[in-house]
Each structure stands twice: as structure tokens, then as C-alpha cells.
C-alpha atoms as a PDB file:
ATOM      1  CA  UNK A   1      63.968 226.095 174.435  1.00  0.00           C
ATOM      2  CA  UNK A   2      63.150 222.705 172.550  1.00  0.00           C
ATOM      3  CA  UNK A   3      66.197 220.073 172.842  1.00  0.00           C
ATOM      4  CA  UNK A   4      66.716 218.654 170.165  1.00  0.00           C
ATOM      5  CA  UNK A   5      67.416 214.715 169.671  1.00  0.00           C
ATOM      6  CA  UNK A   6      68.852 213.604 166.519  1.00  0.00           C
ATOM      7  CA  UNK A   7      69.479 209.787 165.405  1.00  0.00           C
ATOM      8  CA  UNK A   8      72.233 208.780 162.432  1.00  0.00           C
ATOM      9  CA  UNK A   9      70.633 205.689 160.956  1.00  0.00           C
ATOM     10  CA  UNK A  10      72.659 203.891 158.213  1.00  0.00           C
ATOM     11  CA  UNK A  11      69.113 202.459 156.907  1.00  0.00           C
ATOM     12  CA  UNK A  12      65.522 202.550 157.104  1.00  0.00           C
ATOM     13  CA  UNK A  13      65.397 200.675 160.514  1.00  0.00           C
ATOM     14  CA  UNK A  14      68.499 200.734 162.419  1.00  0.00           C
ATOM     15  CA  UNK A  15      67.265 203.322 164.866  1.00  0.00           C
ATOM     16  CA  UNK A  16      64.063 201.993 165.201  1.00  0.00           C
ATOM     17  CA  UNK A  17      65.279 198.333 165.758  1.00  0.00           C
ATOM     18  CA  UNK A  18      68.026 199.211 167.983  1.00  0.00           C
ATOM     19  CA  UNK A  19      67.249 202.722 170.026  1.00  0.00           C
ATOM     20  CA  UNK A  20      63.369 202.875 169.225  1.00  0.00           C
ATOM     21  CA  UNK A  21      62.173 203.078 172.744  1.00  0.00           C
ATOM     22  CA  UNK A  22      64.546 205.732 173.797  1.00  0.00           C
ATOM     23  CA  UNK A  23      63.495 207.819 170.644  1.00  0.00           C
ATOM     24  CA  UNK A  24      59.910 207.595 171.891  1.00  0.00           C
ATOM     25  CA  UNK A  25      60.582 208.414 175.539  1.00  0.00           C
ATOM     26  CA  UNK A  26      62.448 211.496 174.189  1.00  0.00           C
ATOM     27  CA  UNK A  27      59.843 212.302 172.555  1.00  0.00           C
ATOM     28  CA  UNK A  28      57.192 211.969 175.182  1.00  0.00           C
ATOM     29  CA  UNK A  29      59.628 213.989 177.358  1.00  0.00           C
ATOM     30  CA  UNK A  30      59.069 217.214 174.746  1.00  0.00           C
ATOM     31  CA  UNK A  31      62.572 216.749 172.729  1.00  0.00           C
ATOM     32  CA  UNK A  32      62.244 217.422 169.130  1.00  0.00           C
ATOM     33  CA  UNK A  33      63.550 213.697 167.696  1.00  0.00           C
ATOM     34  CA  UNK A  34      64.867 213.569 164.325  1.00  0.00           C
ATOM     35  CA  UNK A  35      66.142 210.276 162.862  1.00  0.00           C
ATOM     36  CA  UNK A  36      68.208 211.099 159.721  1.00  0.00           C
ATOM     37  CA  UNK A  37      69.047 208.136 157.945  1.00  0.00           C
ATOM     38  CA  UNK A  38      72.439 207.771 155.575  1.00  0.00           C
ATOM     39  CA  UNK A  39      71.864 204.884 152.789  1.00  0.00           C
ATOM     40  CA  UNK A  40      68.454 205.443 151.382  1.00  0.00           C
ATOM     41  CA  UNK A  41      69.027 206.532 147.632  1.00  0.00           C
ATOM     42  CA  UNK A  42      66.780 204.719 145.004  1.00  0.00           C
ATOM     43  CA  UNK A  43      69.138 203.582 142.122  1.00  0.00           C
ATOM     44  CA  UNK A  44      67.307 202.809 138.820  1.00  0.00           C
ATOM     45  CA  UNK A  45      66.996 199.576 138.013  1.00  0.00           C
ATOM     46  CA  UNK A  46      69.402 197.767 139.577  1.00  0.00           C
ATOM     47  CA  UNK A  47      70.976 193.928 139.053  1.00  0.00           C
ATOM     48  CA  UNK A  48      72.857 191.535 140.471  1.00  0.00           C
ATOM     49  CA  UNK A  49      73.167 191.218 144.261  1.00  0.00           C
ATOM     50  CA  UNK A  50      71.587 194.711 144.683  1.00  0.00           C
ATOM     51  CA  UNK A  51      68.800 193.566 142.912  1.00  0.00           C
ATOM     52  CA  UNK A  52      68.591 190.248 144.960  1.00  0.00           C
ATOM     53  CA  UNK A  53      68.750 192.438 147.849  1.00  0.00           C
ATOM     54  CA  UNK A  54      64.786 193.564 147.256  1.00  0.00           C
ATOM     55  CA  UNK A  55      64.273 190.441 145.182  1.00  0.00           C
ATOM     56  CA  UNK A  56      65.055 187.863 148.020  1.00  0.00           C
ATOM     57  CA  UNK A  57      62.264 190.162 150.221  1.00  0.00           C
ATOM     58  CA  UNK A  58      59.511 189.176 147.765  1.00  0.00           C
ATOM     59  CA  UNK A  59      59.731 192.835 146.218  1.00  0.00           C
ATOM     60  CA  UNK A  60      59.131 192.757 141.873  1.00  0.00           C
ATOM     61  CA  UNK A  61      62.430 194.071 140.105  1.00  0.00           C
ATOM     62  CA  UNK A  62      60.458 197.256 139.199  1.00  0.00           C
ATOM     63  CA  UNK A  63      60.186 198.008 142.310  1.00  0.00           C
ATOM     64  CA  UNK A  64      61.666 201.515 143.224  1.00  0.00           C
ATOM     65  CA  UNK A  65      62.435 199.636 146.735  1.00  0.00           C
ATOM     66  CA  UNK A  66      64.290 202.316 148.574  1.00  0.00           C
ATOM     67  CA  UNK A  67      60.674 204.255 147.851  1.00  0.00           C
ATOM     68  CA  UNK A  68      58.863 201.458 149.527  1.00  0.00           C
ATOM     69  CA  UNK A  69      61.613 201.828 152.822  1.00  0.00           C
ATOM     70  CA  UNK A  70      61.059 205.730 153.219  1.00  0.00           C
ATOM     71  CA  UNK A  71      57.706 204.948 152.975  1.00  0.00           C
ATOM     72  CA  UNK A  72      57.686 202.316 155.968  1.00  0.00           C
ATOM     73  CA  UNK A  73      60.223 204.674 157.928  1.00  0.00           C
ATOM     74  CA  UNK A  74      57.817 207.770 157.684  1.00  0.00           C
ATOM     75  CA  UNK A  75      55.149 205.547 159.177  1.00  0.00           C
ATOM     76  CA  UNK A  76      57.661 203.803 161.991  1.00  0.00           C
ATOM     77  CA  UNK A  77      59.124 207.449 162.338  1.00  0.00           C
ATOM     78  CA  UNK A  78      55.325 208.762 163.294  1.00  0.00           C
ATOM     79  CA  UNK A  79      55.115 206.613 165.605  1.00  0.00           C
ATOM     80  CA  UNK A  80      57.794 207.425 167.720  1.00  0.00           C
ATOM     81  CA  UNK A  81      57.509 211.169 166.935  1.00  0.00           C
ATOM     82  CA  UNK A  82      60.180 211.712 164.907  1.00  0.00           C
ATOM     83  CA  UNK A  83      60.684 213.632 162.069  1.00  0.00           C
ATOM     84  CA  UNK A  84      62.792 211.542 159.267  1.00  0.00           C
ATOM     85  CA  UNK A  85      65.406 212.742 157.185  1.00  0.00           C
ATOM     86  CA  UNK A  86      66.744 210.877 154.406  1.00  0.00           C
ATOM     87  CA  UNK A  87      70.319 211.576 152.760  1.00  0.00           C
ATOM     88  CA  UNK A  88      70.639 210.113 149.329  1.00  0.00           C
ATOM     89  CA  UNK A  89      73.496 207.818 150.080  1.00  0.00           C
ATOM     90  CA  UNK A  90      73.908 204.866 148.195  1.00  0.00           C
ATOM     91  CA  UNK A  91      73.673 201.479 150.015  1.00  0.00           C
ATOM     92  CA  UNK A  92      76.778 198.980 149.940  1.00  0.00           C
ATOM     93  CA  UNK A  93      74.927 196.359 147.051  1.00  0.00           C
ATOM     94  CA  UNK A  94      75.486 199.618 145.157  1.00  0.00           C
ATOM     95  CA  UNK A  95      78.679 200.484 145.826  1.00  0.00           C
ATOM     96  CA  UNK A  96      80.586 197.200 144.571  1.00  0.00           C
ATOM     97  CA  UNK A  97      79.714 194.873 147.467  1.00  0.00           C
ATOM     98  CA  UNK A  98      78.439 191.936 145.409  1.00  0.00           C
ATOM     99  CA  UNK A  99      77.712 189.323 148.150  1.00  0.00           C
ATOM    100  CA  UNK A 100      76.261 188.626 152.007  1.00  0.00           C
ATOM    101  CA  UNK A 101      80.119 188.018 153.128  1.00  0.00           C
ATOM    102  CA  UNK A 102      81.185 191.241 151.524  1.00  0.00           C
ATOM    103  CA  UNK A 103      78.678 193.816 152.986  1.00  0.00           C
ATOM    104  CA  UNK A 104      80.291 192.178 156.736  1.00  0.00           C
ATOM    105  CA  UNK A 105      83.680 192.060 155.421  1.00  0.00           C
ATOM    106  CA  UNK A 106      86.559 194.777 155.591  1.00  0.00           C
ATOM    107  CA  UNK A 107      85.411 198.305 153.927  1.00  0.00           C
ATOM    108  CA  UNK A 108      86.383 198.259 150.760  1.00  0.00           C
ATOM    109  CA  UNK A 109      89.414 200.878 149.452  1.00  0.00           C
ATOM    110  CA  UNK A 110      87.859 202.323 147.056  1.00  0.00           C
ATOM    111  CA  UNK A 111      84.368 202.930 148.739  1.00  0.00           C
ATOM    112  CA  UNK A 112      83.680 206.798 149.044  1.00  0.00           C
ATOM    113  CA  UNK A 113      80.887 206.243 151.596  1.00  0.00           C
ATOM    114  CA  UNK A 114      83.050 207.256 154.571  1.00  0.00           C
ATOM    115  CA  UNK A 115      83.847 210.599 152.513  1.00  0.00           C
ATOM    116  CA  UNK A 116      80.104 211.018 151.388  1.00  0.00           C
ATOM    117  CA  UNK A 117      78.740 210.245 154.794  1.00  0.00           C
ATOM    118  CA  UNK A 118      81.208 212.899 156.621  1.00  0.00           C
ATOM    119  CA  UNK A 119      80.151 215.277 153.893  1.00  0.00           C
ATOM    120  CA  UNK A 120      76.264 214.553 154.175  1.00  0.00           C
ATOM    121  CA  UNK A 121      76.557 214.724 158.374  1.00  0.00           C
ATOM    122  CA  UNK A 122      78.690 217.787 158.878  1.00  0.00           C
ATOM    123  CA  UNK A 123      76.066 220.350 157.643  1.00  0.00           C
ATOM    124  CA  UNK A 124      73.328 218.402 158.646  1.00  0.00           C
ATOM    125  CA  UNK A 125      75.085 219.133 162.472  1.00  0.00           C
ATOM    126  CA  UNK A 126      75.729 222.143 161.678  1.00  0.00           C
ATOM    127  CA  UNK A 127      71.773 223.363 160.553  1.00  0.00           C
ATOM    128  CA  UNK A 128      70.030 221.299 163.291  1.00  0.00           C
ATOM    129  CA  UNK A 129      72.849 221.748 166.255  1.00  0.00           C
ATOM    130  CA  UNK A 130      71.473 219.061 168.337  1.00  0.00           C
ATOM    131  CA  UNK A 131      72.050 218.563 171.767  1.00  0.00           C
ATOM    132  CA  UNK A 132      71.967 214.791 171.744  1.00  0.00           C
ATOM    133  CA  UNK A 133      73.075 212.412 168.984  1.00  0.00           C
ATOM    134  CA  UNK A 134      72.204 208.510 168.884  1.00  0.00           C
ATOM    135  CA  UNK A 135      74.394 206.497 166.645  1.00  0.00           C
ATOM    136  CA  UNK A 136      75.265 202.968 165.854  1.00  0.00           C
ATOM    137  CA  UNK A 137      78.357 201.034 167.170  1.00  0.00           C
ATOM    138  CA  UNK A 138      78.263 199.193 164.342  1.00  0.00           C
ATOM    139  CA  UNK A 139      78.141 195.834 166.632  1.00  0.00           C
ATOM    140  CA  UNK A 140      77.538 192.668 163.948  1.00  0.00           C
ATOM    141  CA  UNK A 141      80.232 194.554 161.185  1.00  0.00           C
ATOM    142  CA  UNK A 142      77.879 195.836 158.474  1.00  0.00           C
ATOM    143  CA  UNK A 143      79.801 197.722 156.558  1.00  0.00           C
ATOM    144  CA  UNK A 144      77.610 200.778 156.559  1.00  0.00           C
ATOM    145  CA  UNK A 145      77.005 200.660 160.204  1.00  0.00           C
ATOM    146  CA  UNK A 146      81.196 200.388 159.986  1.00  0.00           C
ATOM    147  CA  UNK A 147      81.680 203.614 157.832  1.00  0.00           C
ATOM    148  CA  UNK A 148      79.005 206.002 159.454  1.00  0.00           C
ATOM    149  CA  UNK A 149      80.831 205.272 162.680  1.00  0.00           C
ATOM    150  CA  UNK A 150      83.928 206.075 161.646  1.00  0.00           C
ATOM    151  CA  UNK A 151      82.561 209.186 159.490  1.00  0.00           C
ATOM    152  CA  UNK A 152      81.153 210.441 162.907  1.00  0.00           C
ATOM    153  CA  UNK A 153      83.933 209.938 165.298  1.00  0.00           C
ATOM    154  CA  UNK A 154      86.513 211.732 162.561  1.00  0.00           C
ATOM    155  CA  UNK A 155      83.831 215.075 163.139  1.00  0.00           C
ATOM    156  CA  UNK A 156      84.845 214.938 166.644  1.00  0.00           C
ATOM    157  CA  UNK A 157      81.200 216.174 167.648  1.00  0.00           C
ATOM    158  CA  UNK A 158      81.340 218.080 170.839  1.00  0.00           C
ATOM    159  CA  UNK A 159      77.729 217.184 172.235  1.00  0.00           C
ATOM    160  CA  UNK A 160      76.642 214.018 173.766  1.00  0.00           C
ATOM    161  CA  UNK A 161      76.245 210.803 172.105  1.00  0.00           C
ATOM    162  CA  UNK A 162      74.390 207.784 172.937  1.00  0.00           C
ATOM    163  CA  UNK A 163      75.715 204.721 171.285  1.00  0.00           C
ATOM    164  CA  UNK A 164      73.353 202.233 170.208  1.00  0.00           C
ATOM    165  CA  UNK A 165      73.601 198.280 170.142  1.00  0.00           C
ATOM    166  CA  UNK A 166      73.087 197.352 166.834  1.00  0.00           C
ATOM    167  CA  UNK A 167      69.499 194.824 166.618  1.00  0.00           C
ATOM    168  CA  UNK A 168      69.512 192.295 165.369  1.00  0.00           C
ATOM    169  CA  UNK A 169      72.966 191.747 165.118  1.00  0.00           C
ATOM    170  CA  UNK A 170      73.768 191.763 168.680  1.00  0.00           C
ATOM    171  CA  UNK A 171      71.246 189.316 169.508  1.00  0.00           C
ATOM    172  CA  UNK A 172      72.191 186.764 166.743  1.00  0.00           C
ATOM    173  CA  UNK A 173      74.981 185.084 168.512  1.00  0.00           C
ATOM    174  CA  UNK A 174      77.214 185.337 171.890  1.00  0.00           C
ATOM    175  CA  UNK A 175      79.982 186.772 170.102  1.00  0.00           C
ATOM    176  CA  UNK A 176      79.069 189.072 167.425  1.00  0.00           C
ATOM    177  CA  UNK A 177      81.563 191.161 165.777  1.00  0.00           C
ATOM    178  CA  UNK A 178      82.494 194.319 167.077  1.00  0.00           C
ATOM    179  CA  UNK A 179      84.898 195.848 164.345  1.00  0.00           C
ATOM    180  CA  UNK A 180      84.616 199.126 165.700  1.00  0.00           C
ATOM    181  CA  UNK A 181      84.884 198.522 169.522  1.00  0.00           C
ATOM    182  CA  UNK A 182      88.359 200.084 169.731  1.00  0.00           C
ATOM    183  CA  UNK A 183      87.443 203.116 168.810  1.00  0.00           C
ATOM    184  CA  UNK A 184      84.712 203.143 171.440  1.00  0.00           C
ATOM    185  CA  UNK A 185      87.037 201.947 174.221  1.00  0.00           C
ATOM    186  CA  UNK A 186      86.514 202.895 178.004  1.00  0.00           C
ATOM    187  CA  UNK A 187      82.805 204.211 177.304  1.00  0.00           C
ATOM    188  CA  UNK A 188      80.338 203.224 179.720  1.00  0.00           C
ATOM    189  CA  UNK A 189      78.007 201.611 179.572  1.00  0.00           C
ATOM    190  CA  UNK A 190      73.818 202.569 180.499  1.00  0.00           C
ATOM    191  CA  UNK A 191      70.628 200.609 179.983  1.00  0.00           C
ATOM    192  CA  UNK A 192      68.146 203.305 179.239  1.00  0.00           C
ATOM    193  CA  UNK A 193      64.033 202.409 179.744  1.00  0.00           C
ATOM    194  CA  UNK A 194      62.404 202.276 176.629  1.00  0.00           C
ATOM    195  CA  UNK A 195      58.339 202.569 175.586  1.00  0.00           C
ATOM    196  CA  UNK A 196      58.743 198.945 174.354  1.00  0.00           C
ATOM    197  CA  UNK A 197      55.361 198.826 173.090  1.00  0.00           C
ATOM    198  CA  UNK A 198      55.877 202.402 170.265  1.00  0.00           C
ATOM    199  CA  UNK A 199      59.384 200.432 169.540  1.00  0.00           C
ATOM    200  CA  UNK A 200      57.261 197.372 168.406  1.00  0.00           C
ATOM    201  CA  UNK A 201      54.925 199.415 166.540  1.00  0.00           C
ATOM    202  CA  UNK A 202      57.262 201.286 164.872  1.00  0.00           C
ATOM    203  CA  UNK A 203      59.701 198.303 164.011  1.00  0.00           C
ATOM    204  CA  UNK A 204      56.626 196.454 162.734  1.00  0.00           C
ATOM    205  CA  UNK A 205      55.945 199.286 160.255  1.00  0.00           C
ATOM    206  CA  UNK A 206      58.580 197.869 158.217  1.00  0.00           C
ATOM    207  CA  UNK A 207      56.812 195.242 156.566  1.00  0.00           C
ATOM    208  CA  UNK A 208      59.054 194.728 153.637  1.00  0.00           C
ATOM    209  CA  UNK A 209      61.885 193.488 156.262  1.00  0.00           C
ATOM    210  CA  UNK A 210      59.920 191.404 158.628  1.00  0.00           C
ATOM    211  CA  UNK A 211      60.259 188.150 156.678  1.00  0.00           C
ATOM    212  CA  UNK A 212      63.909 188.283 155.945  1.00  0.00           C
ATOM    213  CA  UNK A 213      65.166 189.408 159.420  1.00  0.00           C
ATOM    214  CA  UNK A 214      62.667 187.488 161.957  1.00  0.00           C
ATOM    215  CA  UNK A 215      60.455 185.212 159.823  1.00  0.00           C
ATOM    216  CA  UNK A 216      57.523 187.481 159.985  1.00  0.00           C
ATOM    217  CA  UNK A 217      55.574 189.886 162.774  1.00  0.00           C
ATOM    218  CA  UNK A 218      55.719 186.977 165.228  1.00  0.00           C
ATOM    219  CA  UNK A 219      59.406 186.292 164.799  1.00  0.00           C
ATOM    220  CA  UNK A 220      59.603 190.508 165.319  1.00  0.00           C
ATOM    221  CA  UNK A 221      57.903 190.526 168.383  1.00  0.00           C
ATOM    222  CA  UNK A 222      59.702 187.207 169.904  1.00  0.00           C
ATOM    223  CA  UNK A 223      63.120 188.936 169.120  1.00  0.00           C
ATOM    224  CA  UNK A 224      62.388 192.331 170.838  1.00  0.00           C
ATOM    225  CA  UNK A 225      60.778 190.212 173.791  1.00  0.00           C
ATOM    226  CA  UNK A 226      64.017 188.542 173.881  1.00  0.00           C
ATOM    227  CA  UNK A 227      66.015 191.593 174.196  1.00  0.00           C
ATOM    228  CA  UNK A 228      64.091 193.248 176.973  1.00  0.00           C
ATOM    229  CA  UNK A 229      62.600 196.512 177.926  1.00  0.00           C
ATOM    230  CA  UNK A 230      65.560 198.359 178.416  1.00  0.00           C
ATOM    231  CA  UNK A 231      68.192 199.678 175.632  1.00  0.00           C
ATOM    232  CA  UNK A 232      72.479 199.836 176.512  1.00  0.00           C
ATOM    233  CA  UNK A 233      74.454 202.218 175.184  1.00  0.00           C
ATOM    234  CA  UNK A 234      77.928 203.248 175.233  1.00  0.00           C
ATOM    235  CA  UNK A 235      78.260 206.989 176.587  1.00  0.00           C
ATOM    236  CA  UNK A 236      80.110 209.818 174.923  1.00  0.00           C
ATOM    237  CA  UNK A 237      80.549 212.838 177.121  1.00  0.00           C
ATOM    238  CA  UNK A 238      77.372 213.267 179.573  1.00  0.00           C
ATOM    239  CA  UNK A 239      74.318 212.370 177.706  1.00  0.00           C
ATOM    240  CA  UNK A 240      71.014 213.798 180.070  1.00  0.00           C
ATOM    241  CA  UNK A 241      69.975 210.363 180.868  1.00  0.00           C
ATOM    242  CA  UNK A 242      67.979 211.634 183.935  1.00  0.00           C
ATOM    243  CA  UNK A 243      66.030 213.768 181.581  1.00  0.00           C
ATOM    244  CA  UNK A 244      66.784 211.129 178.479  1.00  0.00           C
ATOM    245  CA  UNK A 245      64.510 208.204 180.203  1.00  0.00           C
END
């Protein structure tokens, strides 16, 4: 029987960036890999900072940007050997986060996404019934790294769970935040192998963020060689790491 692997991305990236090379060894290793990302619903023409989000990336305003993303993570997903799923969550910009220092502040009250997200996961758990999950730890304080987190810890999910050091936020600074490190407290820690050279490939495929986040394919590829071969994680119940790597 096929096991199955499946990845909670808040956006078109995150898993890629930050638990690429595990997805690929899984893969090689004959687990069915599914990355399932949260925040990837195209909103009609949108303004303001939402719009300077795509704007700022050297994307027109008519742009139906969150097309362009699924576009680039179907490519980076085929490269690992993952199947993509996209939910039709909205991203913070949309959701009344009108500024850089807002989408790392304090989740806002009235922001459903925690609600939407928990509704979104629980049958996606339920149809799939994976036995592995990747996630984010939400290291750096995005707020929709923040809320997915939470969503998934309040489904109390009874199978493993690998989870993931948000890049590139952990490798920004010394000290990066770590809003949600309480409510992984007393997980170890593992540094898995990764295929370093299908994560670079598959990061890469996301042209449309290369500029912003590393200064271009170079900057990419001096950032991953930064953060090494091997991926940590934070372990939830007995993930098959034997078999995993």
C-alpha cells in the first residue's frame, strides 16, 4: 500500500523553499507527495497594498497573479513529484492587512482565516488520510504561516508530523521570530537529507518571487547553499524518518 505524504503550504512556495528536498526524497522513496497549499485564491482586481504585493514583483495590475503562482507551483510541484492542491483561501493583503509590518504583526481579531483554514484542512485529512503531514512552524511570524499552524494543532491530527523551518525567514537573521514556538515546545528536533539539487529546481520555478526574496536566481541559489543540504524539523509523534530520508 502507497504512503501517502502530504504538505500544508500557506503559499505557492513555502514547502518548496523550506521542506523541498525531503518532499523529493519521499518521493523517490515511492510515497505519494501531495503539497496542498492554503492562500492561493485570485481576487479580481485588487488595490492598495494587495495590489503592491504583485506590483512591487514587476507583475502589470491586470495580472490575475495568484494564476501566475499556481502556475509556477505546478511546475516546482513536478519536479519534486508532487501532486498540488490549491484551496481558495484568501491571502492576508486581502484580508485587511494593509502593510509589510502588519502581515508579521499579531493576527488580526476579526480575520476568519484560522476558521476557513480548519474548515478547508479537516476534509481534506479526512479524503486523503495521510500517513505523514509536513507543516510550517511559522518561524519569521507571517501571519498566515501563524494561523495555519494554529488551525492544524486545534485538529489534533493523530499521524505524524514533520515541522518545517520556515525559508527564508529563518535564515534572515540570528533571532527570527518564533510566535508560535510555545505551542511546539519539547519537540525534537531532526535534520533530514534532502535532494538539494530537485529543491533548487523546484524553488527556481518560481520566477515571479526570485527578485523580491533573493535578488534573482543567483541570490536563490547562494541562500539555499547557505542553508545546507540537510532540512530540521521539529517532530510530532514518530515520523518514519528511517524510511522518510
Amino acid at each position: 500500500m502507497t504512503r501517502l505524504a502530504l504538505a500544508l503550504s500557506p503559499h505557492l512556495d513555502d514547502a518548496a523553499f523550506s521542506a523541498g528536498g525531503t518532499l523529493a526524497r519521499l518521493a523517490d522513496a515511492g510515497w505519494e507527495v501531495v503539497v496542498a497549499t492554503l492562500f492561493t485564491a485570485s481576487v479580481p482586481e485588487p488595490t492598495g497594498f494587495a495590489l503592491a504585493c504583485q506590483t512591487d514583483k514587476g507583475l502589470a495590475p491586470e495580472v490575475d497573479y495568484m494564476a501566475l503562482r499556481r502556475s509556477e507551483d505546478a511546475a516546482a510541484c513536478a519536479v519534486l513529484g508532487a501532486q498540488p492542491i490549491w484551496l481558495a483561501l484568501r491571502e492576508a493583503p486581502h484580508r485587511g492587512y494593509h502593510s509589510a509590518a502588519a502581515l508579521f504583526g499579531p493576527p488580526r481579531a476579526d480575520d476568519p482565516a484560522e476558521r476557513e483554514a480548519t474548515a478547508a484542512m479537516e476534509p481534506l485529512l479526512d479524503l486523503l488520510r495521510p500517513s505523514l503531514l509536513l507543516a510550517p512552524q511559522a518561524i519569521g511570524g507571517h501571519v498566515d504561516h501563524v494561523l495555519l499552524l494554529r488551525a492544524l494543532r486545534g485538529l489534533e491530527v493523530q499521524v505524524p508530523v514533520l515541522w518545517w523551518r520556515d525559508f527564508p525567514y529563518v535564515a534572515r537573521t540570528t533571532t527570527p521570530a518564533m510566535p508560535c514556538a510555545a505551542l511546539l515546545e519539547g519537540l525534537p528536533e531532526a535534520a533530514l537529507p534532502g535532494d538539494a539539487a530537485r529543491k533548487q529546481a523546484a524553488c527556481a520555478a518560481y520566477a515571479s518571487q526570485l527578485g523580491f526574496q533573493f535578488g534573482g536566481p543567483a541570490g536563490l541559489e547562494r541562500a539555499l547553499e547557505g542553508a545546507g543540504t540537510a532540512e530540521v524539523f521539529r517532530l510530532q509523534g514518530d515520523p518514519p524518518l528511517a524510511r522518510a530520508a
